[in-house]
Protein backbone atom coordinates (compact mmCIF):
# COMPACT_ATOMS: atom_id res chain seq x y z
CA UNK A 1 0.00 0.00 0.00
CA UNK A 2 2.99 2.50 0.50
CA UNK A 3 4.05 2.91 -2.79
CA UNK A 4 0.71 3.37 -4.71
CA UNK A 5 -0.23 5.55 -2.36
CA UNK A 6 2.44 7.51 -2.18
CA UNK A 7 1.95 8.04 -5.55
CA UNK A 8 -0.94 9.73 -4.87
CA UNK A 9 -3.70 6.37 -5.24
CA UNK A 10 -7.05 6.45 -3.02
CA UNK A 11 -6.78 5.04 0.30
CA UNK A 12 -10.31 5.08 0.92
CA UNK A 13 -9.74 8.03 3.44
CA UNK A 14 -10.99 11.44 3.00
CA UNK A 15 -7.89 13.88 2.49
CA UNK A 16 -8.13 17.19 4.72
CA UNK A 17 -4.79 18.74 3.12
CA UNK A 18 -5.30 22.51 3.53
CA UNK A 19 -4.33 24.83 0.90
CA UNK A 20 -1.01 26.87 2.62
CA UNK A 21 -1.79 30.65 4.00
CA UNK A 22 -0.82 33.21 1.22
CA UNK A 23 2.49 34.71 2.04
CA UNK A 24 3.00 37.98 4.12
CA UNK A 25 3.53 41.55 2.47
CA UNK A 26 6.71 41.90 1.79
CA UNK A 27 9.36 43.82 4.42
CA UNK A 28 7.84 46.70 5.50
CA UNK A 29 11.24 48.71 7.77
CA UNK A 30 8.13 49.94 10.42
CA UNK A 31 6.49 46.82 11.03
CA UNK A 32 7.07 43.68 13.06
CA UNK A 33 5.07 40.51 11.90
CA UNK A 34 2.03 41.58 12.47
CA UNK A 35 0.86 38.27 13.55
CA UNK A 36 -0.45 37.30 17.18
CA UNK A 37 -2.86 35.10 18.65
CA UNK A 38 -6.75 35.91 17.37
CA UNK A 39 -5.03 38.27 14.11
CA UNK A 40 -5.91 37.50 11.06
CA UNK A 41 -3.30 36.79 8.51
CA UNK A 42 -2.10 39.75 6.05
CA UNK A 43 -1.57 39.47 2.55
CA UNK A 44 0.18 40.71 -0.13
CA UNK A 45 -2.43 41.31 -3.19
CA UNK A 46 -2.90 42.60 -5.97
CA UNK A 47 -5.89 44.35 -7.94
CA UNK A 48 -7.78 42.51 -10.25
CA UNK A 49 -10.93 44.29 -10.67
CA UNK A 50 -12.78 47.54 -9.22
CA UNK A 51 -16.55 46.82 -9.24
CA UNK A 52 -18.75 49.29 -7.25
CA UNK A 53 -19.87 47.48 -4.64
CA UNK A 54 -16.86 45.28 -3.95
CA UNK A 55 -13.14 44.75 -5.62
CA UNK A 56 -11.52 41.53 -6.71
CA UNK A 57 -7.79 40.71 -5.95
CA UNK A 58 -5.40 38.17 -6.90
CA UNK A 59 -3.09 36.31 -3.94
CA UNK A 60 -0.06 35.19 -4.53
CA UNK A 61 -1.55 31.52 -5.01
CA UNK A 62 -3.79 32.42 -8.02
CA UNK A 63 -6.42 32.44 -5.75
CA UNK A 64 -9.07 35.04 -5.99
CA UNK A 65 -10.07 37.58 -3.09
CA UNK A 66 -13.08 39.96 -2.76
CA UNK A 67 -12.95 43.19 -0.66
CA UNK A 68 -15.84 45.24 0.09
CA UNK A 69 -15.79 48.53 -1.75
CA UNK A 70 -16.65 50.65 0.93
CA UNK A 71 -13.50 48.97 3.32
CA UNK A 72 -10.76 51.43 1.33
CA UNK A 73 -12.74 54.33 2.31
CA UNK A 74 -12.87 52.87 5.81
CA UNK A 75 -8.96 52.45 5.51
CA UNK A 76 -8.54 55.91 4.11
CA UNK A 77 -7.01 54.14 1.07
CA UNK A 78 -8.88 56.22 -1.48
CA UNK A 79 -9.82 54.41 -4.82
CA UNK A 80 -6.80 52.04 -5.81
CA UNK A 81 -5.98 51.85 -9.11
CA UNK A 82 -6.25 48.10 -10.97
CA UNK A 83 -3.08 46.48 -11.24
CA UNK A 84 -1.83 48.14 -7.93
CA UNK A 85 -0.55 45.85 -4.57
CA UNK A 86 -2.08 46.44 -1.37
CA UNK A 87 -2.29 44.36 1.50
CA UNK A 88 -5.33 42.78 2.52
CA UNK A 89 -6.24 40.36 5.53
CA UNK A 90 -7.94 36.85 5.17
CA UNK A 91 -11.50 36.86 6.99
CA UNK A 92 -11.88 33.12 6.31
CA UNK A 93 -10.29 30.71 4.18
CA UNK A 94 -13.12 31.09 1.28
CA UNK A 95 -16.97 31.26 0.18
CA UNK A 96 -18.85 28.40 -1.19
CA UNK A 97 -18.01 29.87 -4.64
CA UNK A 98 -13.83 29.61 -4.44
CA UNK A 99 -13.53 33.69 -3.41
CA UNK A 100 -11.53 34.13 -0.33
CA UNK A 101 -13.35 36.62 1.59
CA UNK A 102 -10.90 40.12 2.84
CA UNK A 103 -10.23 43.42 4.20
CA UNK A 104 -8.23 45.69 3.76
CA UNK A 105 -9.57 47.90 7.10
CA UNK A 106 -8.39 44.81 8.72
CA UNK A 107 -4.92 44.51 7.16
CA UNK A 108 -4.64 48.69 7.63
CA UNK A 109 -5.25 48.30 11.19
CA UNK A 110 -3.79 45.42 12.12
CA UNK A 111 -0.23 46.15 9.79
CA UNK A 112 -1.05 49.92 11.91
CA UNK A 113 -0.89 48.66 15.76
CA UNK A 114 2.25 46.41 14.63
CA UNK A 115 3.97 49.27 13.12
CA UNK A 116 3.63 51.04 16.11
CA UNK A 117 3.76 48.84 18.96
CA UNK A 118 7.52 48.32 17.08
CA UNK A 119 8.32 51.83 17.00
CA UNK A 120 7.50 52.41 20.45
CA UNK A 121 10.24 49.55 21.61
CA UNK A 122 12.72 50.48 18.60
CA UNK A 123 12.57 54.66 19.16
CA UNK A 124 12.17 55.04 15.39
CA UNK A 125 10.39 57.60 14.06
CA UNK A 126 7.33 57.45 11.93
CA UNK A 127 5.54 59.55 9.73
CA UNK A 128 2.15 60.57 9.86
CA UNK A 129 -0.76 63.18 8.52
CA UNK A 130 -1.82 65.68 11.27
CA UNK A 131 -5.63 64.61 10.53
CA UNK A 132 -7.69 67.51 13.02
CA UNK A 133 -7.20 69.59 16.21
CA UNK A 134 -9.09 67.82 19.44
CA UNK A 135 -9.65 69.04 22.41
CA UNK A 136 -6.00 69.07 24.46
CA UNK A 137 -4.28 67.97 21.23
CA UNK A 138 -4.53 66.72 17.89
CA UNK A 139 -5.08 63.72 15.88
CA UNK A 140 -1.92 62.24 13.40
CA UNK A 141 -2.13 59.29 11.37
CA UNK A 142 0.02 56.75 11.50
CA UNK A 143 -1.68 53.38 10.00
CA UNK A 144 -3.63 53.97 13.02
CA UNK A 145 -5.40 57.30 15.02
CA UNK A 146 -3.13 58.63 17.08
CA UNK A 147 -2.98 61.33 19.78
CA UNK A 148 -0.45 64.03 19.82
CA UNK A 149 -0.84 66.23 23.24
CA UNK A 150 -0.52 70.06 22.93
CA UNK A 151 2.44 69.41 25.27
CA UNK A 152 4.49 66.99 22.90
CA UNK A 153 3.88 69.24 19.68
CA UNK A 154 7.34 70.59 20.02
CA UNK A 155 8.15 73.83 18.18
CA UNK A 156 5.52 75.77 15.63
CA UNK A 157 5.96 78.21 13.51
CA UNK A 158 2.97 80.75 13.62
CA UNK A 159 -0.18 79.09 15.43
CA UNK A 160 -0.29 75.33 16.09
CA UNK A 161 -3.77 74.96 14.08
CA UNK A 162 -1.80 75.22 11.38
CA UNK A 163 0.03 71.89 11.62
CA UNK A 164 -3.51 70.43 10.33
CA UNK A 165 -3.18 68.55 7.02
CA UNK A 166 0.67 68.83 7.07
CA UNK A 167 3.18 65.62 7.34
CA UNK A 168 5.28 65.27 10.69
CA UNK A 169 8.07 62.95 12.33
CA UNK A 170 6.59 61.77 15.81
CA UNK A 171 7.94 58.76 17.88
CA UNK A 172 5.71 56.99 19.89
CA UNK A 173 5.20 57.39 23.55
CA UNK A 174 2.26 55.38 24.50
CA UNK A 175 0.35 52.21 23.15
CA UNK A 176 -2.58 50.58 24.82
CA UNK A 177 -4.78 48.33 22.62
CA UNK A 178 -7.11 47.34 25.19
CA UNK A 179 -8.24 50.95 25.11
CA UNK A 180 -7.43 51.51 21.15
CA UNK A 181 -5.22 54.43 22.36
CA UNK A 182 -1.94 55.55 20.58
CA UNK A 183 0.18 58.81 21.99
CA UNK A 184 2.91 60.10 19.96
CA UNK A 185 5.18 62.69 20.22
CA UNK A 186 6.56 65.48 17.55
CA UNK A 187 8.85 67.03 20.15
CA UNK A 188 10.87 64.12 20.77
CA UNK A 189 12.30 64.10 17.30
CA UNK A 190 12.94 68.03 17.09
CA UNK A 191 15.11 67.60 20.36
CA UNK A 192 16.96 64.72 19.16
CA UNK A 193 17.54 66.59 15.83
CA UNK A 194 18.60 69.56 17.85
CA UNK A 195 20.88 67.51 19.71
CA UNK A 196 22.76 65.61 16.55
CA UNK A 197 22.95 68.81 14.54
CA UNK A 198 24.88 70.32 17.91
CA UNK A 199 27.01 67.45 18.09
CA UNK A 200 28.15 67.93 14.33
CA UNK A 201 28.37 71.77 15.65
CA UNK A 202 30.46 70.64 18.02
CA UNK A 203 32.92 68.44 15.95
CA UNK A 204 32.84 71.25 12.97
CA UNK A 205 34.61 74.13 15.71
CA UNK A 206 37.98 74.33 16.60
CA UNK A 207 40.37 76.63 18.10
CA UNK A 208 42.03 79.18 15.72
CA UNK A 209 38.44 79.48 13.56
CA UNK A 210 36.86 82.59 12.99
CA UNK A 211 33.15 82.86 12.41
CA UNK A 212 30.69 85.87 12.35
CA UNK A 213 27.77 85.90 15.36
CA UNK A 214 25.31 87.39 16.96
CA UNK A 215 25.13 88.98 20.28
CA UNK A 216 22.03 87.22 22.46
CA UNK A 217 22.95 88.46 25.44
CA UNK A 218 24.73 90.87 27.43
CA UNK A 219 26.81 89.89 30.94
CA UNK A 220 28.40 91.85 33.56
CA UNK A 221 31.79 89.03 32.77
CA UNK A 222 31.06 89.45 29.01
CA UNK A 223 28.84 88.99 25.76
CA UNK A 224 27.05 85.75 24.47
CA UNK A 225 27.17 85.23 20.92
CA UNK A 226 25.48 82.44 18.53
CA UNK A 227 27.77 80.69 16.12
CA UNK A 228 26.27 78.36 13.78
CA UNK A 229 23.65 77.20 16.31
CA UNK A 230 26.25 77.12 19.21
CA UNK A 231 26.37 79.67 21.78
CA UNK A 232 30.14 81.19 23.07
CA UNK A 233 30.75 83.15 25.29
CA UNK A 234 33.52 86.38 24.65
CA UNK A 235 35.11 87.47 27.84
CA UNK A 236 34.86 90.87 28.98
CA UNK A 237 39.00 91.02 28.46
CA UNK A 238 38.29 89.34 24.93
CA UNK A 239 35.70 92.21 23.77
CA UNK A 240 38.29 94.47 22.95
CA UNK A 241 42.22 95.09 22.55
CA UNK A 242 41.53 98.88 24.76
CA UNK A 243 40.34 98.48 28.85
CA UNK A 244 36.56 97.93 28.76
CA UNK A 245 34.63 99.26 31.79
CA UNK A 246 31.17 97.10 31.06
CA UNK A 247 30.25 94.51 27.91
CA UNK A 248 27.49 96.74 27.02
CA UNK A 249 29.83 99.67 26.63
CA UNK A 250 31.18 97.56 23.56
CA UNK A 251 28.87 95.38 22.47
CA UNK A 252 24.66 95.32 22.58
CA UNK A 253 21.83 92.33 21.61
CA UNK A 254 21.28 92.13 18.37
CA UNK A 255 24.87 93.46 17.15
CA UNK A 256 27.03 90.86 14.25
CA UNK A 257 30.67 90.42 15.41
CA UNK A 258 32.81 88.59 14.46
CA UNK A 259 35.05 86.09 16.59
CA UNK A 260 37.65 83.80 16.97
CA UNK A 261 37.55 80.33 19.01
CA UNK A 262 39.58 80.07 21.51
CA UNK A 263 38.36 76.95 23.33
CA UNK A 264 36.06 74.59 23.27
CA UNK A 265 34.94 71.61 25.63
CA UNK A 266 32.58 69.88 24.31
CA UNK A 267 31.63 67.64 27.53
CA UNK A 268 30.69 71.19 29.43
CA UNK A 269 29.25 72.73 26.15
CA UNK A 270 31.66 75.57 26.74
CA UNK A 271 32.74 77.83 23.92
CA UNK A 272 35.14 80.44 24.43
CA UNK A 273 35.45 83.08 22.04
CA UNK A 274 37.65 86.19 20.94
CA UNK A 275 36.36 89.04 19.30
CA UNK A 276 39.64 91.54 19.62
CA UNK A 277 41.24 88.69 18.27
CA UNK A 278 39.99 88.91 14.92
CA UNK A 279 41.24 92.99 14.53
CA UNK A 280 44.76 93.92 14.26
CA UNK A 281 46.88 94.23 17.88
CA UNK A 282 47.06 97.80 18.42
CA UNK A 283 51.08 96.78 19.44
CA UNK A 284 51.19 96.23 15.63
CA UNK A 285 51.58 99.89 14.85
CA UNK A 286 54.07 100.72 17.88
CA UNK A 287 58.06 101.02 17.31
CA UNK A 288 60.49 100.19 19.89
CA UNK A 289 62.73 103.04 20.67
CA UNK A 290 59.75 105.88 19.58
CA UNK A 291 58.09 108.33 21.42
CA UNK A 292 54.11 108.94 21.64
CA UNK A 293 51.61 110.63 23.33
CA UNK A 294 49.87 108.75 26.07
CA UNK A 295 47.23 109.49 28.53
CA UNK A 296 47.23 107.83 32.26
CA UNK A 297 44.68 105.40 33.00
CA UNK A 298 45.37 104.05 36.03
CA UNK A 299 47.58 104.68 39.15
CA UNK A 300 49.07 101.57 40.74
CA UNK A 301 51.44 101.26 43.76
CA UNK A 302 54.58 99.95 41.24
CA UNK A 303 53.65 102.69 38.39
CA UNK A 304 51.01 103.49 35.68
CA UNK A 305 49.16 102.04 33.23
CA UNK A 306 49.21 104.58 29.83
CA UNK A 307 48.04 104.07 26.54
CA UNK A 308 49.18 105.59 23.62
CA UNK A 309 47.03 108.13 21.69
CA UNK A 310 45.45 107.13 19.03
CA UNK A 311 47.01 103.53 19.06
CA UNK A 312 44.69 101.63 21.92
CA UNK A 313 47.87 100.19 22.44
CA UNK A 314 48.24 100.03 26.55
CA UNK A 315 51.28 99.90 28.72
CA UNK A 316 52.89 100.05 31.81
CA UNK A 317 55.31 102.65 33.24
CA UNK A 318 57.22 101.52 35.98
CA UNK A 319 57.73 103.96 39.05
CA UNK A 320 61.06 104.15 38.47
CA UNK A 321 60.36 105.06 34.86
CA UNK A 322 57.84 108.12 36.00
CA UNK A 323 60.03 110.33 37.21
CA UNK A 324 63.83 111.26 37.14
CA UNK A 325 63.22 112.24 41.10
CA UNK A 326 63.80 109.54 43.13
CA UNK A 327 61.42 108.14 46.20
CA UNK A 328 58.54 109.93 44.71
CA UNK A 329 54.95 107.93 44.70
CA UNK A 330 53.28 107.41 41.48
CA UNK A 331 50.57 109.36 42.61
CA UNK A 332 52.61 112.26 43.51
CA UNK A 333 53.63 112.06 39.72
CA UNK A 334 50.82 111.67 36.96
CA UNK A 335 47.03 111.72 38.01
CA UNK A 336 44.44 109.45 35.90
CA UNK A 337 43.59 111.02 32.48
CA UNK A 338 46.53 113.27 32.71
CA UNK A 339 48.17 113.47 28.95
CA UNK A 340 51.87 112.54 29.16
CA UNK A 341 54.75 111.64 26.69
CA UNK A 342 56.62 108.03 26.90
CA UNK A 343 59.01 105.90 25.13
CA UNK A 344 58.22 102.44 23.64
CA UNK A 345 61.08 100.44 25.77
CA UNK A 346 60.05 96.69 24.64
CA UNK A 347 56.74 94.99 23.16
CA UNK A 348 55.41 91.64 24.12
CA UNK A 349 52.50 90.94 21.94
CA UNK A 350 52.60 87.10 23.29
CA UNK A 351 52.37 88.77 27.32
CA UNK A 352 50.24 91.56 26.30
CA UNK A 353 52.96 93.44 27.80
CA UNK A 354 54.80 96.76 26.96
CA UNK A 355 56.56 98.77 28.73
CA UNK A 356 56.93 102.57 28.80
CA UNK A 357 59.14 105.16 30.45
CA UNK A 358 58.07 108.98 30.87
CA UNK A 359 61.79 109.46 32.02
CA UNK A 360 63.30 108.64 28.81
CA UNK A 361 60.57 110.29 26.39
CA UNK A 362 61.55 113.41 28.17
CA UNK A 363 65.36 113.97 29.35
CA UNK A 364 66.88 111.25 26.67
């Protein structure tokens, strides 16, 4: 008996072989297998015919399938052309007459909670259609319904009613199918897009760069200034080459400077900039051995501190360099904003140093 009826011969037994289940759509990178207990198995199909109460598809098998015409409007699939694939799911295995009986509401929903039931364990972030405004929020579609909060819209441009019938990136924050309730989020992926274009910020600046800004804020320690999306910070002693009594005597909001980097550390998000940096060193247009007009700007115990008209090039004059009279205090000699004459004795542009003598300028 084995060998005829392995080649196929009656056995006298009834043969309950079942047909195999049509094969899945093809990868889809949003969704898992859609398949769980009590889901009904998705399909791959295409078009055959568009009646106008119902639409006939082909399965993979040759087999034919019927969807109810009114399901794609239920699905928000439109009117499919004939010819084009869709994916459908299998009510039962067929009608008396052959036709395998579908729905492609089903399939929609079913290929829509498994699309985002994975992006809410994955992070990834979907695309949907911001459908209405709701009370508290709105409603984006994502295969499925889904609630955005007012609170995770992120940024807007102009009034957030305006986001209706427009395409956004949202990751998924909630999913409960017992209550049919999807929450996703549009803020999420602006931050983390915020975050990876700072980090290439980041990478992109380097000491030594210069780079034109604008001034967001002024400090009593200095000025804040926004390079390409990055915010530095220009010390009070870094606004200018000349003394600077307060940032805002230099600098205001609004103004475009331009700056040089002098640091940055990336793991405090600290930028340090430069912007007399970026303009000549006044101690570019002094000579060694000349003699200039000065005026005092401050009296200290060891001398003065002069700089030269018309330069903004600033030194010191030692004590011993104020006057040719010995023992005398340097406030016995030269008063602040008195206008004196001094020699250039030596320039260190690497020190910010120079050093003057009144002595010299006047009896040498």
């Amino acid at each position: 008996m084995s060998g005829p009826a392995a080649q196929g011969e009656s056995t006298g037994r009834h043969d309950h072989t079942v047909a195999p289940p049509p094969p899945l759509p093809e990868a889809d990178p949003h969704i898992a297998d859609p398949h769980s207990e009590h889901e009904p198995i998705v399909a791959q199909v295409t078009l055959a015919k568009l009646g106008e109460r119902e639409v006939l598809v082909r399965l993979a098998d040759g087999r034919t399938g019927v969807i109810d015409r009114s399901d794609f409007d239920d699905a928000g699939l439109g009117s499919p052309a004939e010819g084009s694939v869709l994916a459908a799911a299998v009510l039962q295995r067929e009608y008396p007459d052959g036709r395998v009986p579908m729905s492609a509401r089903w399939a929609a929903r079913t290929l829509g909670w498994a699309r985002v039931t994975k992006a809410l364990e994955t992070g990834d972030v979907l695309t949907g259609t911001v459908e209405r405004s709701i009370k508290g929020g709105f409603v984006v579609r994502v295969g499925l319904a889904a609630f955005m909060p007012q609170s995770l819209v992120g940024d807007v441009d102009g009034d957030a009613s305006g986001l209706v019938g427009t395409e956004v990136e949202v990751v998924v924050k909630e999913v409960d199918r017992n209550a049919d309730r999807v929450v996703v989020s549009r803020r999420d992926p602006q931050r983390r897009a915020r975050r990876a274009a700072e980090r290439e910020s980041y990478s992109n600046l380097a000491p030594g760069q210069r780079h034109r800004g604008e001034v967001t804020e002024v400090l009593d320690m200095g000025a804040k200034v926004r390079i390409g999306g990055l915010v530095g910070l220009v010390h009070r002693s870094e606004l200018s080459w000349s003394r600077v009594g307060h940032p805002r005597e230099v600098v205001a909001v609004g103004d475009v400077v331009d700056v040089e980097v002098l640091e940055v550390v990336r793991s405090k998000r600290r930028i340090a900039l430069s912007m007399r940096r970026t303009r000549p060193h006044p101690f570019d247009s002094v000579e060694v051995g000349e003699t200039y007009p000065a005026v005092i700007q401050r009296v200290l115990d060891h001398g003065a501190i002069a700089e030269l008209t018309g330069t903004g090039a600033v030194g010191m004059v030692h004590r011993s360099e104020l006057s040719a009279v010995p023992g005398l205090r340097p406030d016995q000699v030269v008063v602040p904003g008195e206008e004196i004459r001094v020699k250039v004795l030596s320039v260190d542009p690497e020190k910010d140093r120079m050093a003057l003598s009144a002595v010299q300028a006047t009896y040498l």
